[in-house]
PDB file of N, CA and C in Angstrom:
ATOM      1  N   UNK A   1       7.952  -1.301  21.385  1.00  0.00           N
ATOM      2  CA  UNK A   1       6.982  -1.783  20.413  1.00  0.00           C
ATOM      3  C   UNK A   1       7.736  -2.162  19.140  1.00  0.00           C
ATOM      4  N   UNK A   2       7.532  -3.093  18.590  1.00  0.00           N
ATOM      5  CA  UNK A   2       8.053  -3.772  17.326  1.00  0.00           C
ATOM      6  C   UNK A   2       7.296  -2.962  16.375  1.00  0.00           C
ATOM      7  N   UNK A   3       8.226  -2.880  15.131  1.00  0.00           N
ATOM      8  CA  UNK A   3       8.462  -2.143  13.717  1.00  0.00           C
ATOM      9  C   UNK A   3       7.056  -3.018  13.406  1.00  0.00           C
ATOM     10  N   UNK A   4       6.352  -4.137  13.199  1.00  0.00           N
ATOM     11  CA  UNK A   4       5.370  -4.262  12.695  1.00  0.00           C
ATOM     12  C   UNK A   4       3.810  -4.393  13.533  1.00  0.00           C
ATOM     13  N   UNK A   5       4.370  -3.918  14.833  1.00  0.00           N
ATOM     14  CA  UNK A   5       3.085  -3.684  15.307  1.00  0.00           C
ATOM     15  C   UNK A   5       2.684  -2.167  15.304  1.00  0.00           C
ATOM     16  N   UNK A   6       4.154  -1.516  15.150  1.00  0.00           N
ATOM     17  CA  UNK A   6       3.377   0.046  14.630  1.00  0.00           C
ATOM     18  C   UNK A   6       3.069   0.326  13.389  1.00  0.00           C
ATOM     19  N   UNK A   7       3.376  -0.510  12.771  1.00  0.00           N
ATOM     20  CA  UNK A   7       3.155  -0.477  11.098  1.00  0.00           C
ATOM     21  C   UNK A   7       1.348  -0.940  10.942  1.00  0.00           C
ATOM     22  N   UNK A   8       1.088  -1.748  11.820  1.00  0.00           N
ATOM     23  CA  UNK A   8      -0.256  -1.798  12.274  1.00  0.00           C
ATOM     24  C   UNK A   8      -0.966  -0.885  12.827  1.00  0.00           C
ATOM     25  N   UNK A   9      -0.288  -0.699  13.662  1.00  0.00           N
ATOM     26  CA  UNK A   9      -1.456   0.334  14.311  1.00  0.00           C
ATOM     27  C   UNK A   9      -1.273   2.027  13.447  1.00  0.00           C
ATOM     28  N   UNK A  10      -0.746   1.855  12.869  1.00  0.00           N
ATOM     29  CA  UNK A  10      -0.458   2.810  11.328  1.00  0.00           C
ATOM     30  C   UNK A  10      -1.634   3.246  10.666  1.00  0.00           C
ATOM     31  N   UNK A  11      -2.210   1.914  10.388  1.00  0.00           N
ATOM     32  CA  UNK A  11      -3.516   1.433   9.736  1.00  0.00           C
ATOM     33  C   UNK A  11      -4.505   2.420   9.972  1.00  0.00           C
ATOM     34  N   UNK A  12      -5.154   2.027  11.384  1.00  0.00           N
ATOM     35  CA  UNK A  12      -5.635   2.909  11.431  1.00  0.00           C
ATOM     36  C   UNK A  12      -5.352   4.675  11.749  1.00  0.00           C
ATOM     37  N   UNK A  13      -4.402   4.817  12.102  1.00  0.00           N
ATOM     38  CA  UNK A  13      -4.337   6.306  11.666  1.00  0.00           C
ATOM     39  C   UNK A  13      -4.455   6.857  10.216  1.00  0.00           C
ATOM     40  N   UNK A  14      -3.564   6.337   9.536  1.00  0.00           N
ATOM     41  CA  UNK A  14      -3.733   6.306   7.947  1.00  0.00           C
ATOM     42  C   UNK A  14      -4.976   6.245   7.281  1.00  0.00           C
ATOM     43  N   UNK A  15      -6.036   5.798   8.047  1.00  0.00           N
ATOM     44  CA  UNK A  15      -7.202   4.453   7.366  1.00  0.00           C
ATOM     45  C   UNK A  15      -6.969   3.873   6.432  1.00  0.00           C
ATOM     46  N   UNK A  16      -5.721   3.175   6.662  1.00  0.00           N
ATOM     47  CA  UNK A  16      -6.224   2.069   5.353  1.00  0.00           C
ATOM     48  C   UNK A  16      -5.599   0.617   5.504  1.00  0.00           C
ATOM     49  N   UNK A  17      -6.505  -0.035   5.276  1.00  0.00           N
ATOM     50  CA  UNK A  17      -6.532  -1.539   5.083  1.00  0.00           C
ATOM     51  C   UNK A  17      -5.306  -2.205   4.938  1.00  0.00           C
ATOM     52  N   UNK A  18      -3.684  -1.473   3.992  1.00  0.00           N
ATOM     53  CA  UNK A  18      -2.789  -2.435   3.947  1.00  0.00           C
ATOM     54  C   UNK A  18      -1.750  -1.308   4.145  1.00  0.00           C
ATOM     55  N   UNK A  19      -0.611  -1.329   4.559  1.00  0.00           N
ATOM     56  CA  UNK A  19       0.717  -0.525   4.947  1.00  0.00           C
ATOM     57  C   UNK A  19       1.743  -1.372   4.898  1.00  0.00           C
ATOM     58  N   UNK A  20       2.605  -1.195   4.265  1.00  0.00           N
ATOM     59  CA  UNK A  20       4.010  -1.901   3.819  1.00  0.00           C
ATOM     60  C   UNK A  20       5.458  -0.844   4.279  1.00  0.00           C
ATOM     61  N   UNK A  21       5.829  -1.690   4.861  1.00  0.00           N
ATOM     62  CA  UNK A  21       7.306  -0.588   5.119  1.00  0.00           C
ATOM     63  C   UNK A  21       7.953  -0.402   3.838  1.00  0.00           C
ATOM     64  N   UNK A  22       9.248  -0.036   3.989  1.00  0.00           N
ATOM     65  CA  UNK A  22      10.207   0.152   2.463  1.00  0.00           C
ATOM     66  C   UNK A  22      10.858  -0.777   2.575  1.00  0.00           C
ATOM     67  N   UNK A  23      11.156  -1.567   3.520  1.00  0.00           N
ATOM     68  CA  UNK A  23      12.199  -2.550   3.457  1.00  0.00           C
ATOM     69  C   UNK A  23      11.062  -3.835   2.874  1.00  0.00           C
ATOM     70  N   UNK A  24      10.085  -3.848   2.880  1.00  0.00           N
ATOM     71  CA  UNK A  24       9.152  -5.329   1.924  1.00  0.00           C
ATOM     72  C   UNK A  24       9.223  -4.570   0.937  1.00  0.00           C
ATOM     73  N   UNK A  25       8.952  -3.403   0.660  1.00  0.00           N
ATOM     74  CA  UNK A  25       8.646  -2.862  -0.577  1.00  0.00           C
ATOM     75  C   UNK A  25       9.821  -3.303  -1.694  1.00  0.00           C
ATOM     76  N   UNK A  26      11.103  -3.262  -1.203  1.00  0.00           N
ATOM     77  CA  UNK A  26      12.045  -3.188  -1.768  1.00  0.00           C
ATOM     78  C   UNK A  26      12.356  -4.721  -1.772  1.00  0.00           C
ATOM     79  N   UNK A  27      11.986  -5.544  -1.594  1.00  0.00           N
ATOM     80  CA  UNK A  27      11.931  -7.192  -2.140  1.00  0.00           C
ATOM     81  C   UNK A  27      10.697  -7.690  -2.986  1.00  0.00           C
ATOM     82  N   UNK A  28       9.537  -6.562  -2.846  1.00  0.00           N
ATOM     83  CA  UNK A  28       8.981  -6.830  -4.330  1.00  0.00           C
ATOM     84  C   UNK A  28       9.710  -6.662  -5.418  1.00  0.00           C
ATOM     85  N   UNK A  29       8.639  -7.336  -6.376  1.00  0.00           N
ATOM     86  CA  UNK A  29       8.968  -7.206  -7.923  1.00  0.00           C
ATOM     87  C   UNK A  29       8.668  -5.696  -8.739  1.00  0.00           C
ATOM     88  N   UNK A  30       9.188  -5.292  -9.639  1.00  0.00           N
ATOM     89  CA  UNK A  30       8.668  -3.903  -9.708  1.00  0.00           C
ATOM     90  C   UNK A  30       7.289  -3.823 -10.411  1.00  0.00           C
ATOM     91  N   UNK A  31       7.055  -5.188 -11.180  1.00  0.00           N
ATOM     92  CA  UNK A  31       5.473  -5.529 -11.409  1.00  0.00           C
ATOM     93  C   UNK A  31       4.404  -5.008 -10.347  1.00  0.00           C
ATOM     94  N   UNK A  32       5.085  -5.883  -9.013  1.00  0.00           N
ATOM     95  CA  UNK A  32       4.176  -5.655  -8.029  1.00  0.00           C
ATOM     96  C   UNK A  32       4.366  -3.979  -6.875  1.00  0.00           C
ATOM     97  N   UNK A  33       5.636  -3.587  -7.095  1.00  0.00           N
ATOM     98  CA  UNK A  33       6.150  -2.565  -6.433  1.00  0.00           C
ATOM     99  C   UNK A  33       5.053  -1.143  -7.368  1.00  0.00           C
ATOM    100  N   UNK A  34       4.591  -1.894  -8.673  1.00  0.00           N
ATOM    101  CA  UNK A  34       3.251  -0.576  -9.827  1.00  0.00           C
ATOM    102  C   UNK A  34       2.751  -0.561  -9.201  1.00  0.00           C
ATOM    103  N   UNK A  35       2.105  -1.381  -8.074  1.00  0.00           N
ATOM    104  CA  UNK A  35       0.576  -1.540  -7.439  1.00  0.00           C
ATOM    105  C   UNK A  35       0.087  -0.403  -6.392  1.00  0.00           C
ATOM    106  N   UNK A  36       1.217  -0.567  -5.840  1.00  0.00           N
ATOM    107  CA  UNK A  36       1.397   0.606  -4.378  1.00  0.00           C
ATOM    108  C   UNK A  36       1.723   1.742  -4.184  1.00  0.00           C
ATOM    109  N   UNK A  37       1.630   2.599  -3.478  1.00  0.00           N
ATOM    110  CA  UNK A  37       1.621   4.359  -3.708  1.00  0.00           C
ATOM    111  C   UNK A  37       2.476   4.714  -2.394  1.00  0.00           C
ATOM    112  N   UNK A  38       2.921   5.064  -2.202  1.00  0.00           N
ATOM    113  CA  UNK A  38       3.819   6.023  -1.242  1.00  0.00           C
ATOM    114  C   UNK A  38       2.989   7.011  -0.487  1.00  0.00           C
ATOM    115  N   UNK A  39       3.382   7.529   0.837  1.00  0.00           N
ATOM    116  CA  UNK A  39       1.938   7.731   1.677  1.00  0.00           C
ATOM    117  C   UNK A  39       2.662   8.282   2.423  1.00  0.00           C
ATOM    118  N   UNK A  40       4.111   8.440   2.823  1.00  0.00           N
ATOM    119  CA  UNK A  40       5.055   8.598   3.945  1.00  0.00           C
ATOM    120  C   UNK A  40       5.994   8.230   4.183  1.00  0.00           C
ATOM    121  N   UNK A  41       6.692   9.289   4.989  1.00  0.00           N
ATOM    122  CA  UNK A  41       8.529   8.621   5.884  1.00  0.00           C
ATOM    123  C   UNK A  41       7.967   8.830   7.146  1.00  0.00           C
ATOM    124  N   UNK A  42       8.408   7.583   8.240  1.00  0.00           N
ATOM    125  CA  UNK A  42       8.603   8.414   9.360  1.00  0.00           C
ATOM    126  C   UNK A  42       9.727   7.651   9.802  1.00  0.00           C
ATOM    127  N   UNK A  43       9.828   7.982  11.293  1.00  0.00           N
ATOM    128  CA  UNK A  43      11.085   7.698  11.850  1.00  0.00           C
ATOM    129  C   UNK A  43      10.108   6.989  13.481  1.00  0.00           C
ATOM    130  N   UNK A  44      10.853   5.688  13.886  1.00  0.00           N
ATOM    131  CA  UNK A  44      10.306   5.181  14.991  1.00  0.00           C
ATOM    132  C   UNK A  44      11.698   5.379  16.154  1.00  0.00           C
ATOM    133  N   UNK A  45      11.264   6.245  17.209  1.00  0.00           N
ATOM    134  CA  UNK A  45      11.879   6.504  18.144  1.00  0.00           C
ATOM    135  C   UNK A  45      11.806   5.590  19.183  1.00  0.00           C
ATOM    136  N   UNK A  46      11.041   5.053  19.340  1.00  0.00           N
ATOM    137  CA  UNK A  46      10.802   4.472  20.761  1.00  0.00           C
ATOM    138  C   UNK A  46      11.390   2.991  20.986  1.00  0.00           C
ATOM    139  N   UNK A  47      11.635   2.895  21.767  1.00  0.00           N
ATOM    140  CA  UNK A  47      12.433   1.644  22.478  1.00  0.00           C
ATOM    141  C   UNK A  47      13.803   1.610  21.855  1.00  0.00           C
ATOM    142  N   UNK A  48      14.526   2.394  21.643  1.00  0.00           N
ATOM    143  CA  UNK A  48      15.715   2.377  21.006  1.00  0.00           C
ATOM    144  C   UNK A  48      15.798   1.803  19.505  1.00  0.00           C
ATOM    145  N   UNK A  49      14.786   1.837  18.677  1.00  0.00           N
ATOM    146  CA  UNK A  49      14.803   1.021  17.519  1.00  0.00           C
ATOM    147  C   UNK A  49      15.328   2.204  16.697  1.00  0.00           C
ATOM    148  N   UNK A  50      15.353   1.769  14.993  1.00  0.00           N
ATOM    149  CA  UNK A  50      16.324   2.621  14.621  1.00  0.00           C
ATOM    150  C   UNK A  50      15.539   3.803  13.906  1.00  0.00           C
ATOM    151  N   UNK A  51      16.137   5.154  13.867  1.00  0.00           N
ATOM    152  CA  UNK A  51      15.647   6.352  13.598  1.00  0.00           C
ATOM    153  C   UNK A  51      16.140   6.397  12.306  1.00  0.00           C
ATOM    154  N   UNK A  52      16.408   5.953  11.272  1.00  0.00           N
ATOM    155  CA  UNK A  52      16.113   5.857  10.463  1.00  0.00           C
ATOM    156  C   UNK A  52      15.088   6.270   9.667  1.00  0.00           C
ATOM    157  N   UNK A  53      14.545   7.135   8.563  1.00  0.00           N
ATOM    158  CA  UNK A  53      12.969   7.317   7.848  1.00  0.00           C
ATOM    159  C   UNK A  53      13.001   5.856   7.712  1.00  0.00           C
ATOM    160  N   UNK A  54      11.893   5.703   7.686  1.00  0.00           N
ATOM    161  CA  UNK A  54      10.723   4.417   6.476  1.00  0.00           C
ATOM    162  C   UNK A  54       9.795   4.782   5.608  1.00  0.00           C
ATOM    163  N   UNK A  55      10.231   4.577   4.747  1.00  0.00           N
ATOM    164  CA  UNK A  55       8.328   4.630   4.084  1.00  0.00           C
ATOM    165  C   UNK A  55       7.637   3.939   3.905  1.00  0.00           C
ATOM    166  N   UNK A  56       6.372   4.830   4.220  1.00  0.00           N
ATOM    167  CA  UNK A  56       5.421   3.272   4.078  1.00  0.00           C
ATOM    168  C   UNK A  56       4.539   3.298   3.074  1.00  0.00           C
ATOM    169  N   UNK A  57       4.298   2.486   2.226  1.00  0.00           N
ATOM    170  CA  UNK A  57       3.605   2.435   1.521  1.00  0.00           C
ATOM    171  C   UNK A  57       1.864   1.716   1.400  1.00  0.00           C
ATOM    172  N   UNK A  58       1.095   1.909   0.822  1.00  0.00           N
ATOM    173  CA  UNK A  58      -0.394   1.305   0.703  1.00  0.00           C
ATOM    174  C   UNK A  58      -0.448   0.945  -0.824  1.00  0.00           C
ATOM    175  N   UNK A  59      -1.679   0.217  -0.781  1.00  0.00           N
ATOM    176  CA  UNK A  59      -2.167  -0.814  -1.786  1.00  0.00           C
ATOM    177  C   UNK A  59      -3.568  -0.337  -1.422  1.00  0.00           C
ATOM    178  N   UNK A  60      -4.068   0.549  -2.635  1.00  0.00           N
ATOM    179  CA  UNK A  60      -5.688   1.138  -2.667  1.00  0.00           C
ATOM    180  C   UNK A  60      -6.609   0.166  -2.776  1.00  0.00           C
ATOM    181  N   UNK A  61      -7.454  -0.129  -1.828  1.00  0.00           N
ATOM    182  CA  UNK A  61      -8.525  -1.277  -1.765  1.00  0.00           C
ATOM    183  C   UNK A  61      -9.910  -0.663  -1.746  1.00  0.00           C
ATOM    184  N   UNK A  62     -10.932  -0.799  -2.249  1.00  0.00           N
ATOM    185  CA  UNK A  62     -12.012  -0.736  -2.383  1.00  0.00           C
ATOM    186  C   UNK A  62     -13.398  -1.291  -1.920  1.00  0.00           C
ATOM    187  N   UNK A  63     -13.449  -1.132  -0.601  1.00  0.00           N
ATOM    188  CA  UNK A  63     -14.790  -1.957  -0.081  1.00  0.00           C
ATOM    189  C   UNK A  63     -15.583  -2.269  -0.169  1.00  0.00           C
ATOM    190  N   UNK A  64     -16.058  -0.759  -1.080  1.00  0.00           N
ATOM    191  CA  UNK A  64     -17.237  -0.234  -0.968  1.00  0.00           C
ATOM    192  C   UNK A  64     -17.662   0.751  -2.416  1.00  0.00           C
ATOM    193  N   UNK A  65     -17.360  -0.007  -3.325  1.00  0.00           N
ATOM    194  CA  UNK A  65     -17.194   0.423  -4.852  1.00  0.00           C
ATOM    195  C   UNK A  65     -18.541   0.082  -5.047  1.00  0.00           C
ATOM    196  N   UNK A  66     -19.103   1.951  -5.510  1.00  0.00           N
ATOM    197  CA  UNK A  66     -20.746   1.524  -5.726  1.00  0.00           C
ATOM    198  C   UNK A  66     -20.342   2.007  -7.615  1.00  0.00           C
ATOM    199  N   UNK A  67     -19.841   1.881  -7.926  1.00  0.00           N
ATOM    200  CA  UNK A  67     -19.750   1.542  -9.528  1.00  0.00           C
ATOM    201  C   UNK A  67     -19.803   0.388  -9.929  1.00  0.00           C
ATOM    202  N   UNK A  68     -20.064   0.682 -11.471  1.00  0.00           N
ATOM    203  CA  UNK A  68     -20.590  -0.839 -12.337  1.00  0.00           C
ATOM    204  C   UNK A  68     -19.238  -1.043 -12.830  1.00  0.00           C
ATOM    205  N   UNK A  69     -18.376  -1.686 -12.107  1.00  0.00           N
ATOM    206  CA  UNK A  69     -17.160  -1.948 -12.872  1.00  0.00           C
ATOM    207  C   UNK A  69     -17.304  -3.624 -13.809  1.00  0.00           C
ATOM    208  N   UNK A  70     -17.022  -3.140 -15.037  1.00  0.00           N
ATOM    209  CA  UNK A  70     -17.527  -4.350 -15.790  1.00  0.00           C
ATOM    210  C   UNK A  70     -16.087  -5.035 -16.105  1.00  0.00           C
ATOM    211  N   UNK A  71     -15.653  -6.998 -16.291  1.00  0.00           N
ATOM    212  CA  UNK A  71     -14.675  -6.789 -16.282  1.00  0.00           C
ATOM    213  C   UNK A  71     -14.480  -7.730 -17.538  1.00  0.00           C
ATOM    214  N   UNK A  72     -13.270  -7.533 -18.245  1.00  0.00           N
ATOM    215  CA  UNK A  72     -13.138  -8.275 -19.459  1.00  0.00           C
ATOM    216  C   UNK A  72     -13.101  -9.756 -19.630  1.00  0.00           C
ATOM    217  N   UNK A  73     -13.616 -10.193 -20.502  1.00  0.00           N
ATOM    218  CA  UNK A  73     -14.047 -11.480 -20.754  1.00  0.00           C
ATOM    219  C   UNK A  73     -12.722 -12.564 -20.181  1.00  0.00           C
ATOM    220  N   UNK A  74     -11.065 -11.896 -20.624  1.00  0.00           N
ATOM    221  CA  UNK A  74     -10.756 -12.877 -20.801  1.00  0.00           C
ATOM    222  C   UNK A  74      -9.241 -12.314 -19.178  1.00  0.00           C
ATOM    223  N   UNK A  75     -10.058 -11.742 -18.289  1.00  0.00           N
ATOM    224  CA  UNK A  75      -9.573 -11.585 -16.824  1.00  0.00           C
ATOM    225  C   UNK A  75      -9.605 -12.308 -16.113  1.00  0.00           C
ATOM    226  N   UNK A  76      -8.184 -13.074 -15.126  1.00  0.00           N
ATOM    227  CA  UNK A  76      -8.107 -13.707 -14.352  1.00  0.00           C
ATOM    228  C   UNK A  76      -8.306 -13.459 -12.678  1.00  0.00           C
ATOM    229  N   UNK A  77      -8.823 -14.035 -12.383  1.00  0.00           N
ATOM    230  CA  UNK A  77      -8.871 -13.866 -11.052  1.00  0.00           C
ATOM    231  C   UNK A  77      -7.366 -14.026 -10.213  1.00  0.00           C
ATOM    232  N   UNK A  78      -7.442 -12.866  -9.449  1.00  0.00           N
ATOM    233  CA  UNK A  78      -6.297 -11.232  -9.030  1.00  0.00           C
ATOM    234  C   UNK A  78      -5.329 -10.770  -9.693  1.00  0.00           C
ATOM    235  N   UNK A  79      -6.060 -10.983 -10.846  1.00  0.00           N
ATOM    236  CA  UNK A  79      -4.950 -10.059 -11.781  1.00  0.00           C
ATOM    237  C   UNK A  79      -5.752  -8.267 -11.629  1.00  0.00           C
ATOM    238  N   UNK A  80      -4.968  -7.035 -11.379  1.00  0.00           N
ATOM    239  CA  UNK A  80      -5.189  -6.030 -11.016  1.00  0.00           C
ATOM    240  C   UNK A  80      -6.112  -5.573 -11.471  1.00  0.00           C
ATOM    241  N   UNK A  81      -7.594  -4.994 -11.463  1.00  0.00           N
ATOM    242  CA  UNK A  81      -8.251  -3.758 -12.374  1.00  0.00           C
ATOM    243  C   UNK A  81      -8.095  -2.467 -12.019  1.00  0.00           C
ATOM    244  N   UNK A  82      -7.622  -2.178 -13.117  1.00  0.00           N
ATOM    245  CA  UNK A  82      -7.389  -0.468 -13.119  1.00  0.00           C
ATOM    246  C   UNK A  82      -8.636   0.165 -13.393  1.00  0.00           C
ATOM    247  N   UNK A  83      -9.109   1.197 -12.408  1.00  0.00           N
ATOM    248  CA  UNK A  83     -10.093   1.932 -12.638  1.00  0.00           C
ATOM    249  C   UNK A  83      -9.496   3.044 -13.662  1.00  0.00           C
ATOM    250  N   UNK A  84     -10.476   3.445 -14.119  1.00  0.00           N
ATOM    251  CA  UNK A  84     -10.334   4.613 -15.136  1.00  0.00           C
ATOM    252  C   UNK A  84      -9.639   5.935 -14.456  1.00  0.00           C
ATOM    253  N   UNK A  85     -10.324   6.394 -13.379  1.00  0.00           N
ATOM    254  CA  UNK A  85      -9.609   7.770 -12.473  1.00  0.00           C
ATOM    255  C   UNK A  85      -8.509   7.252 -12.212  1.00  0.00           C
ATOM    256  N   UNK A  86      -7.977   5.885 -12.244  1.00  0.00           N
ATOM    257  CA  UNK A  86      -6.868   5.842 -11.271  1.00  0.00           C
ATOM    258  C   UNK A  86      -5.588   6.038 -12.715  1.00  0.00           C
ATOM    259  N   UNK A  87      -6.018   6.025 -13.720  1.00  0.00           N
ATOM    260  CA  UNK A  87      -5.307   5.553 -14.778  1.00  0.00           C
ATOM    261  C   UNK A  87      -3.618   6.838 -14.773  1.00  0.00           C
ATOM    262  N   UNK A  88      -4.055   7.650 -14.003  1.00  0.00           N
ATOM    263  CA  UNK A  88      -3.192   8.531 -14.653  1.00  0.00           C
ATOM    264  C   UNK A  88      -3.003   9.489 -13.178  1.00  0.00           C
ATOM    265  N   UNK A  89      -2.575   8.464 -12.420  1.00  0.00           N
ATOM    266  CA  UNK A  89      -1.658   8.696 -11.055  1.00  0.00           C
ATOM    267  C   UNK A  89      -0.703   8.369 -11.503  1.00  0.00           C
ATOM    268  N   UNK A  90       0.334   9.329 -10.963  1.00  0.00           N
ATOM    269  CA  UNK A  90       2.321   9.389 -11.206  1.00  0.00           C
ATOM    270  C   UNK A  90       2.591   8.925  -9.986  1.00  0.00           C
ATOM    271  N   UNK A  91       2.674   7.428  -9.852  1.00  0.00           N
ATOM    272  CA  UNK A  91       3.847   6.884  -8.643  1.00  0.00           C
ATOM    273  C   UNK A  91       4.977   7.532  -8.815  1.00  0.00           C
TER     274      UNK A  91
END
């Protein structure tokens, strides 16, 4: 099995919507490397691929946000909103 079809099927064990290895992580920008949270190492044994850790990282998405998030006048569309709880997570 290929490194990004278990990185998929990751997903759902994890539940969540986006999973990034360390090796994309580490060709982001560190702008964009703020966005994402760390979640895990593992190591892929199977088919001789390399045992090596990875980590994988996620990007917190919100489906199902029953708050009134109000947003500032002068916000671009996908530029990030920071929720208030999230303000003061230590990546």
């Amino acid at each position: 099995m290929r490194i990004v079809q278990r990185i998929e099927d990751l997903c759902e064990y994890y539940d969540m919507q986006i999973l990034l290895s360390e090796s994309v992580y580490n060709l982001m920008s560190l702008k964009a490397r703020h966005t994402l949270r760390k979640i895990d190492v593992i190591t892929m044994k199977e088919n001789n691929q390399s045992k090596d850790p990875i980590g994988l990282y996620t990007f917190d998405l919100s489906f199902n946000n029953n708050e009134d998030t109000t947003l500032e006048e002068d916000h671009m569309m996908g530029e990030l909103i920071k929720l208030q709880q999230y303000e003061n997570i230590n990546i």
